[in-house]
Protein backbone atom coordinates (compact mmCIF):
# COMPACT_ATOMS: atom_id res chain seq x y z
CA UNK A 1 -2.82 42.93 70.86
CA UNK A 2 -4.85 42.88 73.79
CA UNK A 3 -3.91 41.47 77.17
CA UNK A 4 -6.38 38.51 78.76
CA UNK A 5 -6.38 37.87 81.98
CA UNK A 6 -9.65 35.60 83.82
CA UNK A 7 -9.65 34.29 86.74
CA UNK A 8 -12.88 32.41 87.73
CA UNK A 9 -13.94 30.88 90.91
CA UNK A 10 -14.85 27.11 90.83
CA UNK A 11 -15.84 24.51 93.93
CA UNK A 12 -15.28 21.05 91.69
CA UNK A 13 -11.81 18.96 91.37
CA UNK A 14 -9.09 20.06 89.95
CA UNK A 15 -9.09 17.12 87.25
CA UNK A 16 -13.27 17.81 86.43
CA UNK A 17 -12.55 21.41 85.28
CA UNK A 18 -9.44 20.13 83.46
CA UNK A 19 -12.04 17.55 81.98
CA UNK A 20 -14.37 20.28 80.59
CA UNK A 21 -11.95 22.46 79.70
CA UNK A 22 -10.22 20.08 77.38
CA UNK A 23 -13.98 18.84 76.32
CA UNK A 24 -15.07 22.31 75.41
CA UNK A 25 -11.90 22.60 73.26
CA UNK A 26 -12.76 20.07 71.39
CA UNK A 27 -16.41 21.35 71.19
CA UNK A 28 -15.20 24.90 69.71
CA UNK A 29 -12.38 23.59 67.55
CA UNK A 30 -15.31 21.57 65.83
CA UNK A 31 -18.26 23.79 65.87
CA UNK A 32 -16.10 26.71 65.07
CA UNK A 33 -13.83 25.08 62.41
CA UNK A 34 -14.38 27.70 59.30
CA UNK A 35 -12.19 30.32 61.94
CA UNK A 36 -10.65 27.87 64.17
CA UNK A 37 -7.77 26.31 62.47
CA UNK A 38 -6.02 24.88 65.26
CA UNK A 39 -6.58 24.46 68.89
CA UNK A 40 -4.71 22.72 71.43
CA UNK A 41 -3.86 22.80 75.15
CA UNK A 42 -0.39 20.65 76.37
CA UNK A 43 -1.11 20.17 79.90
CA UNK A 44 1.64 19.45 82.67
CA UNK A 45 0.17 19.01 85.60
CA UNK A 46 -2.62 21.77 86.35
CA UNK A 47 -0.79 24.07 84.12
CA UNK A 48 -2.12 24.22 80.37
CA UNK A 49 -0.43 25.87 77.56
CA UNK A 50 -2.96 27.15 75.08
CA UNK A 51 -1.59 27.31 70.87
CA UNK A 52 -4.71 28.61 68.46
CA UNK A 53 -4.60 29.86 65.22
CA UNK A 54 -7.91 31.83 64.63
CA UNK A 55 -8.84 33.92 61.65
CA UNK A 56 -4.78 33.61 60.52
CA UNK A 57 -3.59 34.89 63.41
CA UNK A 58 -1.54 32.97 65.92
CA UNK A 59 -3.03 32.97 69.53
CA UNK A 60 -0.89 31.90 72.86
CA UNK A 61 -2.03 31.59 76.64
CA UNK A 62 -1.81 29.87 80.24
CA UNK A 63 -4.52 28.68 81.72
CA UNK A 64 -3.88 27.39 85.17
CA UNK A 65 -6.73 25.03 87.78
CA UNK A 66 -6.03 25.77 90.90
CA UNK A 67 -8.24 24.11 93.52
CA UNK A 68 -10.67 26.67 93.55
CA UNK A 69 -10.45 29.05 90.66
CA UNK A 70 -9.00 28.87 86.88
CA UNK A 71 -6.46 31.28 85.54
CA UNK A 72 -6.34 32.35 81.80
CA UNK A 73 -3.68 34.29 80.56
CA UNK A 74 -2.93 35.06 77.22
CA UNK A 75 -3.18 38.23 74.17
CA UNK A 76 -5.82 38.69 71.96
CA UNK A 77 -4.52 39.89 68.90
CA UNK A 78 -6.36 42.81 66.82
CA UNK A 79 -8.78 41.56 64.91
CA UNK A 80 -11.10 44.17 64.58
CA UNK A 81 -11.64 47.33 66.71
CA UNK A 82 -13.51 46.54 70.14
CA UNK A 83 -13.72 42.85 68.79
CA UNK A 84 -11.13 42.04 71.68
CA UNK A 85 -13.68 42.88 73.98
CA UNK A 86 -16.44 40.16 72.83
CA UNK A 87 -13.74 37.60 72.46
CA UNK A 88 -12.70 38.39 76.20
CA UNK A 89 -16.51 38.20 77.00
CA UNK A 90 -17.32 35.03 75.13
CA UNK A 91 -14.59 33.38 77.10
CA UNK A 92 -15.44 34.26 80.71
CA UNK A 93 -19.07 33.38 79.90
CA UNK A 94 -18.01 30.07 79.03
CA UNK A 95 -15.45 29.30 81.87
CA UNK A 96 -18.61 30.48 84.19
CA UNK A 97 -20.21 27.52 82.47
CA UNK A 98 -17.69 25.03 82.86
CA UNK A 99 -17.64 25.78 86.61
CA UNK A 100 -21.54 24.83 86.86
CA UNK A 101 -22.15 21.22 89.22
CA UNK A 102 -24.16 20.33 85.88
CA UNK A 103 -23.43 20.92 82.57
């Protein structure tokens, strides 16, 4: 397993990046459903708890909207050597994007 930890600065509400987040869930679950077997985030409050279950391996994390930055915490289990790395990647590229006044 490999530790994640993210944090990205953001300058839109609270509830917008909670929005997109959520949306862009939905979006991956979908478009990557032949590896994505189950994706879901349980929100309370600002605080989201993350349950996947990718390539038959169970997958846990935080992620947390603070007003100005999001917070994801969470392991990557091994998948492949330096896979871990592109996963981490992929990830922060796409919270970037969510953070964008237009998406």
């Amino acid at each position: 397993m490999s530790d994640l930890n993210i944090i990205i600065s953001h300058r839109l509400a609270r509830e917008e990046i909670i929005k997109r987040i959520n949306d862009y869930a939905f979006k991956a679950k979908n478009e990557y459903n032949w590896v994505i077997k189950e994706l879901s985030i349980k929100w309370n409050d600002n605080i989201g708890k993350i349950k996947a279950h990718v390539k038959d391996k169970d997958i846990t994390g935080e992620i947390t909207v603070t007003d100005d930055s999001i917070i994801l915490k969470g392991d990557i289990p091994s998948l492949s050597i330096g896979f871990e790395s592109k996963i981490e990647s992929e990830i922060r590229e796409r919270l970037i994007q969510l953070t964008y006044d237009k998406i």
